[in-house]
PDB file of N, CA and C in Angstrom:
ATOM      1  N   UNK A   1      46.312 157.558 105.667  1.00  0.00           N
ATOM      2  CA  UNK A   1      47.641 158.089 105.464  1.00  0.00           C
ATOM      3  C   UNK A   1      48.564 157.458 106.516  1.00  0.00           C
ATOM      4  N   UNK A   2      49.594 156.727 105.845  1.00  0.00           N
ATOM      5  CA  UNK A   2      50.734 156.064 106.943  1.00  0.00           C
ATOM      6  C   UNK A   2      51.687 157.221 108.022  1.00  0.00           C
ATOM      7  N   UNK A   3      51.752 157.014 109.214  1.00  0.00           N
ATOM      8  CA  UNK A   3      52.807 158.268 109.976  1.00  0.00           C
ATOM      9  C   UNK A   3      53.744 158.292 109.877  1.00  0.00           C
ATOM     10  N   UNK A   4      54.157 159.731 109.892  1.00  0.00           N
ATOM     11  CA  UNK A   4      55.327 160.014 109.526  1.00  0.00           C
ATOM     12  C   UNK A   4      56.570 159.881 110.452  1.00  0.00           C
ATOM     13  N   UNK A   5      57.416 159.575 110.112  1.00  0.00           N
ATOM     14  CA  UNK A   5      58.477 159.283 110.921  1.00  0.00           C
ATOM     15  C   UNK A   5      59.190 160.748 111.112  1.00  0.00           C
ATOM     16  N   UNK A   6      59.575 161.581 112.106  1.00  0.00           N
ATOM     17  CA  UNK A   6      60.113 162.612 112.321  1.00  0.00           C
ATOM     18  C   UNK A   6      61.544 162.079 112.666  1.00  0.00           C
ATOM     19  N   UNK A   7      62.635 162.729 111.818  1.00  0.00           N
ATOM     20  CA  UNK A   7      64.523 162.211 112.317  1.00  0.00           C
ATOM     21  C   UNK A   7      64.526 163.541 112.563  1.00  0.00           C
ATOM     22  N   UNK A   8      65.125 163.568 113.812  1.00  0.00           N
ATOM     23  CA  UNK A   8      65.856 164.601 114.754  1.00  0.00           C
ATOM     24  C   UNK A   8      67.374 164.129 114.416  1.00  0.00           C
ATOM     25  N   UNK A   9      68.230 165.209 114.946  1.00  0.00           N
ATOM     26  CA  UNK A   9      69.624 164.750 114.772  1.00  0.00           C
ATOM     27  C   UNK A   9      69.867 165.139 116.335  1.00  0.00           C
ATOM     28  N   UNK A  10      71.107 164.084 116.708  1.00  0.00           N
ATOM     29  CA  UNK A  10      71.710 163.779 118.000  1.00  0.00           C
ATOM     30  C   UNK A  10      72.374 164.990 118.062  1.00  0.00           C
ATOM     31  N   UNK A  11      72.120 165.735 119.119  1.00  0.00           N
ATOM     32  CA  UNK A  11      73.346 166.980 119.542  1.00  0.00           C
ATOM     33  C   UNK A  11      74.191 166.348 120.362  1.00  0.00           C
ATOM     34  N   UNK A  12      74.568 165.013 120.436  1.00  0.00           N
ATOM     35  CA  UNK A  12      76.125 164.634 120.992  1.00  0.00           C
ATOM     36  C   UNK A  12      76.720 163.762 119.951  1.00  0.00           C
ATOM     37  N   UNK A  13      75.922 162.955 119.198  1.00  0.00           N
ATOM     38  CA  UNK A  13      77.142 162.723 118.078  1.00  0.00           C
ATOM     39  C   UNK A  13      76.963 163.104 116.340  1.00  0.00           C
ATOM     40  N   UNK A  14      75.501 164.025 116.468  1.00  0.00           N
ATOM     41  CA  UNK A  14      75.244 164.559 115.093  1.00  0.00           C
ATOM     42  C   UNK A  14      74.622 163.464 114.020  1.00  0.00           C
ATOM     43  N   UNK A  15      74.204 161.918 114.492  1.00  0.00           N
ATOM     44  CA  UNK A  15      73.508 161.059 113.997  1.00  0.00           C
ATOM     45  C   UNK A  15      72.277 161.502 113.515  1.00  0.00           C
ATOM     46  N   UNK A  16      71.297 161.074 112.407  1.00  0.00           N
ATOM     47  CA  UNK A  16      69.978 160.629 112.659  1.00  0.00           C
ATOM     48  C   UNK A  16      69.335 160.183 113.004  1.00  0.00           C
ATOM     49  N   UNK A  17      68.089 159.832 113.708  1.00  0.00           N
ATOM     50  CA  UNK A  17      67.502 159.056 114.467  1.00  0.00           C
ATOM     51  C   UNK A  17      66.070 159.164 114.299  1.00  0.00           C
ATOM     52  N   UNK A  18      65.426 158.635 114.800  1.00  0.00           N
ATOM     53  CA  UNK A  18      63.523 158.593 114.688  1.00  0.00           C
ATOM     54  C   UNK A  18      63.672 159.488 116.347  1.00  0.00           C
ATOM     55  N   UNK A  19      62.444 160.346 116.176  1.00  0.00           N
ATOM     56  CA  UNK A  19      62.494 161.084 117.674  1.00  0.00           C
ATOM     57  C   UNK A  19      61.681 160.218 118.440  1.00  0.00           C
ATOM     58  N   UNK A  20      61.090 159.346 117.988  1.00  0.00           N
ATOM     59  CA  UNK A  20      60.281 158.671 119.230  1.00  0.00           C
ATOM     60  C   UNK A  20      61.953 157.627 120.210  1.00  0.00           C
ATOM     61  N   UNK A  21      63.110 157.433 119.352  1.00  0.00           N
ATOM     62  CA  UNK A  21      63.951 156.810 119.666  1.00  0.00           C
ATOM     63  C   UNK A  21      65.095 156.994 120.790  1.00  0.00           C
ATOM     64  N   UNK A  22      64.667 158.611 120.615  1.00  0.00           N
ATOM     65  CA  UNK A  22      65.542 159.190 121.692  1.00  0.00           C
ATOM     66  C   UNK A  22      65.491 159.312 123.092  1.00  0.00           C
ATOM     67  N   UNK A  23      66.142 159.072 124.239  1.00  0.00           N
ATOM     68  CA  UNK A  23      66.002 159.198 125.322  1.00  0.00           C
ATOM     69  C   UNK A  23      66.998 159.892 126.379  1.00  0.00           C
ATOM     70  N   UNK A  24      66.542 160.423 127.484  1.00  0.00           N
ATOM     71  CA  UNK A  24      67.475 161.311 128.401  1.00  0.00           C
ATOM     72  C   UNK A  24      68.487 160.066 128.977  1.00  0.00           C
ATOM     73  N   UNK A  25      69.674 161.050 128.440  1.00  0.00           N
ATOM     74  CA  UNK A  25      70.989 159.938 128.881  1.00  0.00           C
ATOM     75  C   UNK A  25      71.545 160.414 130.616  1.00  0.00           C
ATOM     76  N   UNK A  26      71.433 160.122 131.468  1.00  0.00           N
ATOM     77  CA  UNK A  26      71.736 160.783 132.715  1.00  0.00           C
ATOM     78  C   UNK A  26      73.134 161.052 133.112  1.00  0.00           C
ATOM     79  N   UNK A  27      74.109 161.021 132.454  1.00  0.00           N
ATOM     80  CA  UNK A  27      75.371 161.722 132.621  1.00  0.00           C
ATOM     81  C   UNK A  27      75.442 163.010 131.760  1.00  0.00           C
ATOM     82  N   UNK A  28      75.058 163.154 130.641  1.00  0.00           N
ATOM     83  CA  UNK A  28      75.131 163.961 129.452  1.00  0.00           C
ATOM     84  C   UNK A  28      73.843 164.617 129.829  1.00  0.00           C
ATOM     85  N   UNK A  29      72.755 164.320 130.730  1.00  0.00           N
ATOM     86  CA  UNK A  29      71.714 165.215 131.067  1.00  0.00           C
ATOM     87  C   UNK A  29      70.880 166.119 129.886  1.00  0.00           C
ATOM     88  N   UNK A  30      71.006 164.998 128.330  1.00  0.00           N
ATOM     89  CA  UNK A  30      70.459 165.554 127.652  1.00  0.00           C
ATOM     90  C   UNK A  30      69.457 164.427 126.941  1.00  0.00           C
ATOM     91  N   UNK A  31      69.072 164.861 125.821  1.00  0.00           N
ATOM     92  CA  UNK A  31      67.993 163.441 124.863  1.00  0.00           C
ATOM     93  C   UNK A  31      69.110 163.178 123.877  1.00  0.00           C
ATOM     94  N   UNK A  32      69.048 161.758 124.062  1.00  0.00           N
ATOM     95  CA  UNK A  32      70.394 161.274 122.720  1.00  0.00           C
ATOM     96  C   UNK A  32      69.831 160.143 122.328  1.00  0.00           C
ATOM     97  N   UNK A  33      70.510 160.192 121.097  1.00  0.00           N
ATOM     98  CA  UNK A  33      70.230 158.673 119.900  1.00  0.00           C
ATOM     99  C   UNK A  33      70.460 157.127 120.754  1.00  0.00           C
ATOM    100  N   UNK A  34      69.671 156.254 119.826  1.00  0.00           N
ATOM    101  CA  UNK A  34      69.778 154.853 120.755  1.00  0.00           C
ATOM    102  C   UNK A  34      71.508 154.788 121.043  1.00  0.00           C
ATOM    103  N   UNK A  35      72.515 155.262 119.437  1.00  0.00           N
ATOM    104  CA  UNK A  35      73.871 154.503 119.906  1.00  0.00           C
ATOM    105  C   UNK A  35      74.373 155.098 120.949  1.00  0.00           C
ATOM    106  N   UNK A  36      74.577 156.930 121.540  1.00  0.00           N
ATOM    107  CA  UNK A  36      74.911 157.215 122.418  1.00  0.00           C
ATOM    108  C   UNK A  36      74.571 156.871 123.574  1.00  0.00           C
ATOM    109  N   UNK A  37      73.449 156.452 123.693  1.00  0.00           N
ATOM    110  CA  UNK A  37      72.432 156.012 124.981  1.00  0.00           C
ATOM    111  C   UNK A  37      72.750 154.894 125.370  1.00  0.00           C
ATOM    112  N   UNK A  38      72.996 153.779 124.776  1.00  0.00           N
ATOM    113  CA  UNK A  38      73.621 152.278 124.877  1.00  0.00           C
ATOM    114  C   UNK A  38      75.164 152.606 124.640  1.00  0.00           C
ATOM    115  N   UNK A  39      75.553 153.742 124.562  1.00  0.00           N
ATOM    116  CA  UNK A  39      77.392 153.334 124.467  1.00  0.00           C
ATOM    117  C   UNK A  39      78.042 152.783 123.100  1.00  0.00           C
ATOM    118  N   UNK A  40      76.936 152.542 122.132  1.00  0.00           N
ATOM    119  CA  UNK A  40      77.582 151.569 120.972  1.00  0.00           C
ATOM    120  C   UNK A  40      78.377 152.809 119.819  1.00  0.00           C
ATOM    121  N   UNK A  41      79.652 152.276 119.470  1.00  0.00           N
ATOM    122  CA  UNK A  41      79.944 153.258 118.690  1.00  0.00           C
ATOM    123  C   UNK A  41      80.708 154.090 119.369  1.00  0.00           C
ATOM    124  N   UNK A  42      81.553 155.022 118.240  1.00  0.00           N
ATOM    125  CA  UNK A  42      81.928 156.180 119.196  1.00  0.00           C
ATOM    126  C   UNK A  42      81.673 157.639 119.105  1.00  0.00           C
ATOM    127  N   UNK A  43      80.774 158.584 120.170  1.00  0.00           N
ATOM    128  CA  UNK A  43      80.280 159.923 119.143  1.00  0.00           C
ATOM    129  C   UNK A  43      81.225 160.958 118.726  1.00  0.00           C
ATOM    130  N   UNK A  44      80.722 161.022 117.132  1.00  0.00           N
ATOM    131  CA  UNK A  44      81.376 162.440 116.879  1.00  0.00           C
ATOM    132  C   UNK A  44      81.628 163.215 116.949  1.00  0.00           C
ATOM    133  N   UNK A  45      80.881 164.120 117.828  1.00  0.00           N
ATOM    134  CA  UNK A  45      81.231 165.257 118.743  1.00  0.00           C
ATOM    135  C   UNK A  45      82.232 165.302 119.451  1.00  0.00           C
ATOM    136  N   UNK A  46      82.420 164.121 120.098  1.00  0.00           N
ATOM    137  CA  UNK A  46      83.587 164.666 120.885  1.00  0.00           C
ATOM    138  C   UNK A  46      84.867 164.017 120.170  1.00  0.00           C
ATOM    139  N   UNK A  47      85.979 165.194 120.555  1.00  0.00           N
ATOM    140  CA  UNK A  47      87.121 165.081 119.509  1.00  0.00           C
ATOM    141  C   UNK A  47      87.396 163.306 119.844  1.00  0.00           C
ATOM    142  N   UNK A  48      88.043 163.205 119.324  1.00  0.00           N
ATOM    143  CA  UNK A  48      88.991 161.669 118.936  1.00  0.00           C
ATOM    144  C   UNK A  48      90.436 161.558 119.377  1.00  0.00           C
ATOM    145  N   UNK A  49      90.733 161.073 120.436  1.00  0.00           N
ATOM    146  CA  UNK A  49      92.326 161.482 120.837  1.00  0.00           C
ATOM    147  C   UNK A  49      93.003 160.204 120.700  1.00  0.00           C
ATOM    148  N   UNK A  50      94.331 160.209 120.141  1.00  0.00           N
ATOM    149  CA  UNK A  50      95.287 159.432 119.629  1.00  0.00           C
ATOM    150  C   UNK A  50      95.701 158.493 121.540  1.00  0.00           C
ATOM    151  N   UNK A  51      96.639 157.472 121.251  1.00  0.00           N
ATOM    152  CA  UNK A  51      96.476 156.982 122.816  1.00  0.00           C
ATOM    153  C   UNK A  51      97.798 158.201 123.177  1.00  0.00           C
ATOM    154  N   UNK A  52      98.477 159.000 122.502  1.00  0.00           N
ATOM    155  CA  UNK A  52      99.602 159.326 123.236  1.00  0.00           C
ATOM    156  C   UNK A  52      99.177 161.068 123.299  1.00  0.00           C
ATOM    157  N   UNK A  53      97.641 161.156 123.076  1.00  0.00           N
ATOM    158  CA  UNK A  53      97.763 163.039 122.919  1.00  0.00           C
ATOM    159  C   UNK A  53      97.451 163.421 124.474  1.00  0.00           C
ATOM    160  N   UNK A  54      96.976 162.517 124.800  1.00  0.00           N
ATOM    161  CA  UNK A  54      97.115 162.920 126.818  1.00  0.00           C
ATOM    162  C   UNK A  54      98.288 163.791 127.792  1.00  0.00           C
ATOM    163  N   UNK A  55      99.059 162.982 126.740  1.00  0.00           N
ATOM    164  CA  UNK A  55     100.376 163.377 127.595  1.00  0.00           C
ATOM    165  C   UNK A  55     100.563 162.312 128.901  1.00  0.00           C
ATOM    166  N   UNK A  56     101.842 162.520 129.032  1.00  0.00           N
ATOM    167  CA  UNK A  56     102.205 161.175 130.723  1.00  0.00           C
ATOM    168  C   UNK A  56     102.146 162.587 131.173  1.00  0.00           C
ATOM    169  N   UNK A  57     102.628 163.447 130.794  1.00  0.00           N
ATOM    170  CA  UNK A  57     102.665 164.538 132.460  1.00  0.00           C
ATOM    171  C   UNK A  57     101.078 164.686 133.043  1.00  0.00           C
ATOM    172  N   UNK A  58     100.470 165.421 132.036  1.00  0.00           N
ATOM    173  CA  UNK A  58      99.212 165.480 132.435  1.00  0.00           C
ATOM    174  C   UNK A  58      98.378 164.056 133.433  1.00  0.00           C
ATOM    175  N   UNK A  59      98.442 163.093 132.468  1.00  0.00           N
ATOM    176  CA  UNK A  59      97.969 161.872 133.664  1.00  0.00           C
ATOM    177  C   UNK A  59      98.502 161.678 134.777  1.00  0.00           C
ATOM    178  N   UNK A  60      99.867 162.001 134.765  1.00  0.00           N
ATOM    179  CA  UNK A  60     100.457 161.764 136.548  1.00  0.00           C
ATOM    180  C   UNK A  60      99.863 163.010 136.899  1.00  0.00           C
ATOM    181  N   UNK A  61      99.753 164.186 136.562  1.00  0.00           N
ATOM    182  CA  UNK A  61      98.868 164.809 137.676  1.00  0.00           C
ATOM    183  C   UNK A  61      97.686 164.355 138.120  1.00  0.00           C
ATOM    184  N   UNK A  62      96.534 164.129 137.395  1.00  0.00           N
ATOM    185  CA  UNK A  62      95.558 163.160 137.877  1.00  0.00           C
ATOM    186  C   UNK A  62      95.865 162.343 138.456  1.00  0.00           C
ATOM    187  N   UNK A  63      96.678 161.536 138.665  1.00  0.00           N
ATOM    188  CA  UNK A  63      96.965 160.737 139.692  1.00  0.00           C
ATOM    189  C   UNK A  63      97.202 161.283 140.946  1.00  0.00           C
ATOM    190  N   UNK A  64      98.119 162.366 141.027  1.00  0.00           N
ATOM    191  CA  UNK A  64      98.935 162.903 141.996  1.00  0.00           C
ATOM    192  C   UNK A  64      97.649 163.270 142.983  1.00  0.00           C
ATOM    193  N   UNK A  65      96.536 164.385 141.934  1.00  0.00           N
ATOM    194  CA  UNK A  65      95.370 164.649 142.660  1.00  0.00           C
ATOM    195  C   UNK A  65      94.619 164.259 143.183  1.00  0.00           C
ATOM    196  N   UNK A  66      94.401 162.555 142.349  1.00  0.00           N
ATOM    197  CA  UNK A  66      93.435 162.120 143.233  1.00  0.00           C
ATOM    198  C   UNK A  66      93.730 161.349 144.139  1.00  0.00           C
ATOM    199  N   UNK A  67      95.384 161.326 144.847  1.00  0.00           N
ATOM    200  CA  UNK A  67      95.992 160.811 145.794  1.00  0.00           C
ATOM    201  C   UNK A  67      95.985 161.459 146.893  1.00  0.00           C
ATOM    202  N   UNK A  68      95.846 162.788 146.480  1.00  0.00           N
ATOM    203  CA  UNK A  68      95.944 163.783 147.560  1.00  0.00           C
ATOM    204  C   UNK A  68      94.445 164.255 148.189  1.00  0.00           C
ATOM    205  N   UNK A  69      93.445 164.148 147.252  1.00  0.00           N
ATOM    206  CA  UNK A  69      92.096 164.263 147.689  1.00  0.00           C
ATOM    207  C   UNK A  69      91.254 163.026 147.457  1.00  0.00           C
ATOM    208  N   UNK A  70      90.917 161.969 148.589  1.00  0.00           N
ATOM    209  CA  UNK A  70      90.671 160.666 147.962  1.00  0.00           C
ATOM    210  C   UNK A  70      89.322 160.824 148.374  1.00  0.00           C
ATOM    211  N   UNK A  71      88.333 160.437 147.545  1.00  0.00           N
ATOM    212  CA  UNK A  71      87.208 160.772 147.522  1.00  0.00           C
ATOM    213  C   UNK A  71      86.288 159.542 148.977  1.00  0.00           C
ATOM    214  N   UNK A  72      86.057 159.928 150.045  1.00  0.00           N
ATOM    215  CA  UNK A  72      85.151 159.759 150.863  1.00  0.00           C
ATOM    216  C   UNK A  72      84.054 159.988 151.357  1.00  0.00           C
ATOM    217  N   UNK A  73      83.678 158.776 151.906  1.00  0.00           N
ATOM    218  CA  UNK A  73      81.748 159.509 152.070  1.00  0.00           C
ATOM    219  C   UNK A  73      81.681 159.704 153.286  1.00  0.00           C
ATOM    220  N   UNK A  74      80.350 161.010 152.487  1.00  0.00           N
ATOM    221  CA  UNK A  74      80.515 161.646 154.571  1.00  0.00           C
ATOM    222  C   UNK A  74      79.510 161.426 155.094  1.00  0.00           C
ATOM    223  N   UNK A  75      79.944 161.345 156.482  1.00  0.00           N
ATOM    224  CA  UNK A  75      78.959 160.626 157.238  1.00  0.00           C
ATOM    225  C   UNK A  75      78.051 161.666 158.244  1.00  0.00           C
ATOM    226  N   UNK A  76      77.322 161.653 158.510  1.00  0.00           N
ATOM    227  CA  UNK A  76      76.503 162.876 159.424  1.00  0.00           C
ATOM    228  C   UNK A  76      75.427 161.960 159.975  1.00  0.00           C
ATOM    229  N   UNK A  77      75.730 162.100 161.946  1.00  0.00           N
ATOM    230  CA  UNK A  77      74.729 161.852 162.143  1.00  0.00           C
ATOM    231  C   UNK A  77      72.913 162.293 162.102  1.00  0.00           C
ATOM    232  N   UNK A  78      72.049 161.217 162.300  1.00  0.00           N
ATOM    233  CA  UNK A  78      70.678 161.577 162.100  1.00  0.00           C
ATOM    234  C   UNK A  78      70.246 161.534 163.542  1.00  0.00           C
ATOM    235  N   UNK A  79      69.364 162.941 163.701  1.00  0.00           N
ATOM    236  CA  UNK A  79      69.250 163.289 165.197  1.00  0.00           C
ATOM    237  C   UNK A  79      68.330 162.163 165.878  1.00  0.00           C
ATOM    238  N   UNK A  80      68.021 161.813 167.216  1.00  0.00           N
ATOM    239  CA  UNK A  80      66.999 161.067 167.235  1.00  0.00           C
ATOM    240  C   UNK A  80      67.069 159.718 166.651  1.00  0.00           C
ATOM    241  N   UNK A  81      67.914 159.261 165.922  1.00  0.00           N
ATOM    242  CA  UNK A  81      67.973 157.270 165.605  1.00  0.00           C
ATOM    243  C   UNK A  81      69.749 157.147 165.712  1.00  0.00           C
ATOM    244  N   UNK A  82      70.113 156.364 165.593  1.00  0.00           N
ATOM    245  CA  UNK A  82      70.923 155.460 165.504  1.00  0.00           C
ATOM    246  C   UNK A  82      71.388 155.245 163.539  1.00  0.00           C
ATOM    247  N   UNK A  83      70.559 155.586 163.265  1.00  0.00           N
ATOM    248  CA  UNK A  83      71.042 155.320 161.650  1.00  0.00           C
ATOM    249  C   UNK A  83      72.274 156.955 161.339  1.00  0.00           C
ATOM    250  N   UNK A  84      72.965 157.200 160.272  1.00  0.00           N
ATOM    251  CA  UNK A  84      73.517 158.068 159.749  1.00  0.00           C
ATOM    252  C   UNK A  84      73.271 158.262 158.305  1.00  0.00           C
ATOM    253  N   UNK A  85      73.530 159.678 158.153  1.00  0.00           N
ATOM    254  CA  UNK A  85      73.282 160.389 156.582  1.00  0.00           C
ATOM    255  C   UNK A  85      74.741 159.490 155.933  1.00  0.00           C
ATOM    256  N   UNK A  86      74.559 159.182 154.712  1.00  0.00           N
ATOM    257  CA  UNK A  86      75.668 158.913 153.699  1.00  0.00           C
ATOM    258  C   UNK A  86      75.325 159.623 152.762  1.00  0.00           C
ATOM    259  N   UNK A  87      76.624 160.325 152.325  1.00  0.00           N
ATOM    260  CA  UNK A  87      76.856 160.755 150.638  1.00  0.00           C
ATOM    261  C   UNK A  87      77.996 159.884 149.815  1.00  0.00           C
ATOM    262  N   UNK A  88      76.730 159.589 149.060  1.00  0.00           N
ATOM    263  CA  UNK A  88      77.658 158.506 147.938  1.00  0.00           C
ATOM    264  C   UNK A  88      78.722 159.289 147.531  1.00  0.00           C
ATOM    265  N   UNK A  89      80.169 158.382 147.315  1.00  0.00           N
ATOM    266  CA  UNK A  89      81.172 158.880 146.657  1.00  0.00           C
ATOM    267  C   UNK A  89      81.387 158.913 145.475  1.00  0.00           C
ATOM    268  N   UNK A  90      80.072 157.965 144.549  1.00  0.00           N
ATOM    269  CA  UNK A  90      80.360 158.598 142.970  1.00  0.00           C
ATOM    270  C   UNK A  90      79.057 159.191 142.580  1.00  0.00           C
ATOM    271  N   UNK A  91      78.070 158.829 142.797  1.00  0.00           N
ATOM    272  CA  UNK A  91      76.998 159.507 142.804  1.00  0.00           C
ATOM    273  C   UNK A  91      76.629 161.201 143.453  1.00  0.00           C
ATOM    274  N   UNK A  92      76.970 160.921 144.087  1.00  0.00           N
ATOM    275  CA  UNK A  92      76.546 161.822 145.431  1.00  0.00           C
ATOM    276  C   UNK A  92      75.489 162.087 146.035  1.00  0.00           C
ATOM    277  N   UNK A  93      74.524 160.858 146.057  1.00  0.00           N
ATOM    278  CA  UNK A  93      73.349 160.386 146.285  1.00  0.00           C
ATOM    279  C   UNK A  93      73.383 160.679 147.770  1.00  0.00           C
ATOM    280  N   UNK A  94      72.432 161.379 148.740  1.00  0.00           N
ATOM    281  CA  UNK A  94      72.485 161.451 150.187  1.00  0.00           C
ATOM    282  C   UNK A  94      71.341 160.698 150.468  1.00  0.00           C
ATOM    283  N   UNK A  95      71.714 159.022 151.699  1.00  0.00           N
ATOM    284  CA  UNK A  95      70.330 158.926 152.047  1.00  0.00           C
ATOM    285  C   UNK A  95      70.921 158.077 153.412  1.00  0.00           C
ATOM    286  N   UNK A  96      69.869 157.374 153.660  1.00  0.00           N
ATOM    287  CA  UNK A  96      70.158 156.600 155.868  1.00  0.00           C
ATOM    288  C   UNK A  96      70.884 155.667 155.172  1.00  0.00           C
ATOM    289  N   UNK A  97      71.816 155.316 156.398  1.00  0.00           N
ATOM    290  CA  UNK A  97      72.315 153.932 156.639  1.00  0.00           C
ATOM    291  C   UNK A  97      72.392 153.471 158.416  1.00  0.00           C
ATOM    292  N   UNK A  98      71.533 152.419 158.136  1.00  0.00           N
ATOM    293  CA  UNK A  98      71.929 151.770 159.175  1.00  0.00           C
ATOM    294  C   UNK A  98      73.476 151.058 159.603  1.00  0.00           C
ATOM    295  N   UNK A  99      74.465 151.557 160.763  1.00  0.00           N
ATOM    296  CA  UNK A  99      75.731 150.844 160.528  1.00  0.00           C
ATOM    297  C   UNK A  99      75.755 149.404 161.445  1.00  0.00           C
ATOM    298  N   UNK A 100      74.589 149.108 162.265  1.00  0.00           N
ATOM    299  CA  UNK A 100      74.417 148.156 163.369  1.00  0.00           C
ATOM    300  C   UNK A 100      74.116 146.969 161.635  1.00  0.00           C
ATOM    301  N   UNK A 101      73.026 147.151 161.459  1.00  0.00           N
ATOM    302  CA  UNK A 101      72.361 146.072 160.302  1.00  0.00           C
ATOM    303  C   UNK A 101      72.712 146.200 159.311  1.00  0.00           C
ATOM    304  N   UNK A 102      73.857 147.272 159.052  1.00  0.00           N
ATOM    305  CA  UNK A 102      74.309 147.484 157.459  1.00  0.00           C
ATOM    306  C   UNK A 102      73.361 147.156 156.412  1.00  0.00           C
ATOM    307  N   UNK A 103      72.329 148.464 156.541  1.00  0.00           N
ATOM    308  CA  UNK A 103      70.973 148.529 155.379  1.00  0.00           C
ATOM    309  C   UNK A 103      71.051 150.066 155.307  1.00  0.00           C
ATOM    310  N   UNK A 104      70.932 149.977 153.991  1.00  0.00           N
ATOM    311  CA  UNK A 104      71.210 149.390 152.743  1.00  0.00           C
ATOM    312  C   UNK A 104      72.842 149.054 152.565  1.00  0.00           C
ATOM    313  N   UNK A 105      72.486 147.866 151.864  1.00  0.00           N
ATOM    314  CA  UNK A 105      74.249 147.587 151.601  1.00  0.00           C
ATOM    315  C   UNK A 105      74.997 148.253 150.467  1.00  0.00           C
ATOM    316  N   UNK A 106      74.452 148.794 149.283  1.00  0.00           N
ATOM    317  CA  UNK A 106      74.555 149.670 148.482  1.00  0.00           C
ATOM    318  C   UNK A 106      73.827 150.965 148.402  1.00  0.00           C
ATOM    319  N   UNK A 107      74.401 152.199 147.695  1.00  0.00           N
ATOM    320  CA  UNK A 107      73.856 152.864 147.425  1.00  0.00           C
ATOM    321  C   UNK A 107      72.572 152.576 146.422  1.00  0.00           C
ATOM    322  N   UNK A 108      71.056 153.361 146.999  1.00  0.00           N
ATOM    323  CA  UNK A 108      70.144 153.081 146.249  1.00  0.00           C
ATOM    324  C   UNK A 108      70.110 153.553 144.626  1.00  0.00           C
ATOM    325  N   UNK A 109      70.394 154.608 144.708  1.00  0.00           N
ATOM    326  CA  UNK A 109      70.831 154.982 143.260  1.00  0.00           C
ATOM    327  C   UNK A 109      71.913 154.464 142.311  1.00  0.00           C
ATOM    328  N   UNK A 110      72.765 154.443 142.807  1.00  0.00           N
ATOM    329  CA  UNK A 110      73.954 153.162 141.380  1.00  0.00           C
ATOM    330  C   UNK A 110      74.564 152.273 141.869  1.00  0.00           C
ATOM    331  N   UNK A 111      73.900 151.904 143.262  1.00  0.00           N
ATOM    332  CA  UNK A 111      74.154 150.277 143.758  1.00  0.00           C
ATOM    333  C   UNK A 111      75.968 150.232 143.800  1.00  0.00           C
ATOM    334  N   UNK A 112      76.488 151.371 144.248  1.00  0.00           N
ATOM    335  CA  UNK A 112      77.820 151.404 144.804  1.00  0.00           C
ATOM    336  C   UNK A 112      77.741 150.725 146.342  1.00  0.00           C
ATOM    337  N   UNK A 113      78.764 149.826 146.696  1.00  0.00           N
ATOM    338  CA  UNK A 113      78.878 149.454 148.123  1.00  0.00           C
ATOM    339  C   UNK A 113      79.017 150.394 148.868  1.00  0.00           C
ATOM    340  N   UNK A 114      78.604 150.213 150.291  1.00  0.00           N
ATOM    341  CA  UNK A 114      78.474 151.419 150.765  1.00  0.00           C
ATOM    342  C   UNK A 114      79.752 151.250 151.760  1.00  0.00           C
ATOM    343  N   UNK A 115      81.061 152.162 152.044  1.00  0.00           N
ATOM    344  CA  UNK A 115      81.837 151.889 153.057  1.00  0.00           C
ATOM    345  C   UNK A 115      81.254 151.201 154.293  1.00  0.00           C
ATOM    346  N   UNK A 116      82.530 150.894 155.037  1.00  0.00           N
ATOM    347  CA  UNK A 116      81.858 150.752 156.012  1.00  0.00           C
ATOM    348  C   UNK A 116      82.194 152.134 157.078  1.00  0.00           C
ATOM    349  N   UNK A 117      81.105 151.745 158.649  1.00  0.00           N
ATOM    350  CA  UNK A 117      81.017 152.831 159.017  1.00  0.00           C
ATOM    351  C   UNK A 117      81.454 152.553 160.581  1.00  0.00           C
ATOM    352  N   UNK A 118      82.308 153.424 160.961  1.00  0.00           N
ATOM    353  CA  UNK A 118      82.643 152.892 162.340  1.00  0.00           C
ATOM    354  C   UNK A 118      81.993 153.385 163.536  1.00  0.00           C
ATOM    355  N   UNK A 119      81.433 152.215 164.364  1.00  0.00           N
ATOM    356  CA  UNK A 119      80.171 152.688 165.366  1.00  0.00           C
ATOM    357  C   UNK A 119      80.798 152.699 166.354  1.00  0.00           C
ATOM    358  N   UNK A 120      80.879 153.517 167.650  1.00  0.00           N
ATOM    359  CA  UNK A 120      81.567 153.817 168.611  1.00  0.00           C
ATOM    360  C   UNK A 120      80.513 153.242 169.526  1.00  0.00           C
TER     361      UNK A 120
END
């Protein structure tokens, strides 16, 4: 007897799919179809907005906000070495940096550059 193919449907864009096909997407922190997972396409679930339903007011506030709170990484020293704690600023990945040898030069997790760090 040939196996059966089991189609699950995508709970982010309501597609069909083979379930062996699906995989955990790590922003959406859920199991989604190959197209959501690769980006291809656009999903149905989420509404569809025209380029002008934003609004300009609304986007200049986002701007305004993220002028006023600009996202930096914080630094904390590590007791006992010379290295310091970093928290990634898009990730928010916490791990060492050396600021003498600048290692790691990116964050290990999404390979963001890592500021630099000022050594007194």
């Amino acid at each position: 007897m040939p196996p059966t193919v089991v189609k699950v449907k995508c709970r982010n864009c309501g597609r069909e799919a083979s379930a062996d096909d699906f995989k955990v997407h790590h922003r959406l922190r859920m199991a989604v179809c190959p197209t959501c997972y690769y980006g291809k396409g656009s999903p149905a679930a989420t509404p569809q907005r025209s380029a002008g339903a934003l609004g300009e007011e609304e986007g200049k506030l986002r701007i305004a906000k993220l002028k006023e709170n600009p996202v930096r990484p914080a630094y904390e020293d590590v007791v006992g070495s010379e290295d310091v704690r970093v928290k990634c600023p898009d990730c928010k990945y916490t791990f060492r940096h050396d600021p003498y040898r600048k290692f790691p030069a990116q964050c290990p997790y999404c390979n963001k550059e890592v500021p630099r760090v000022r050594v007194w």
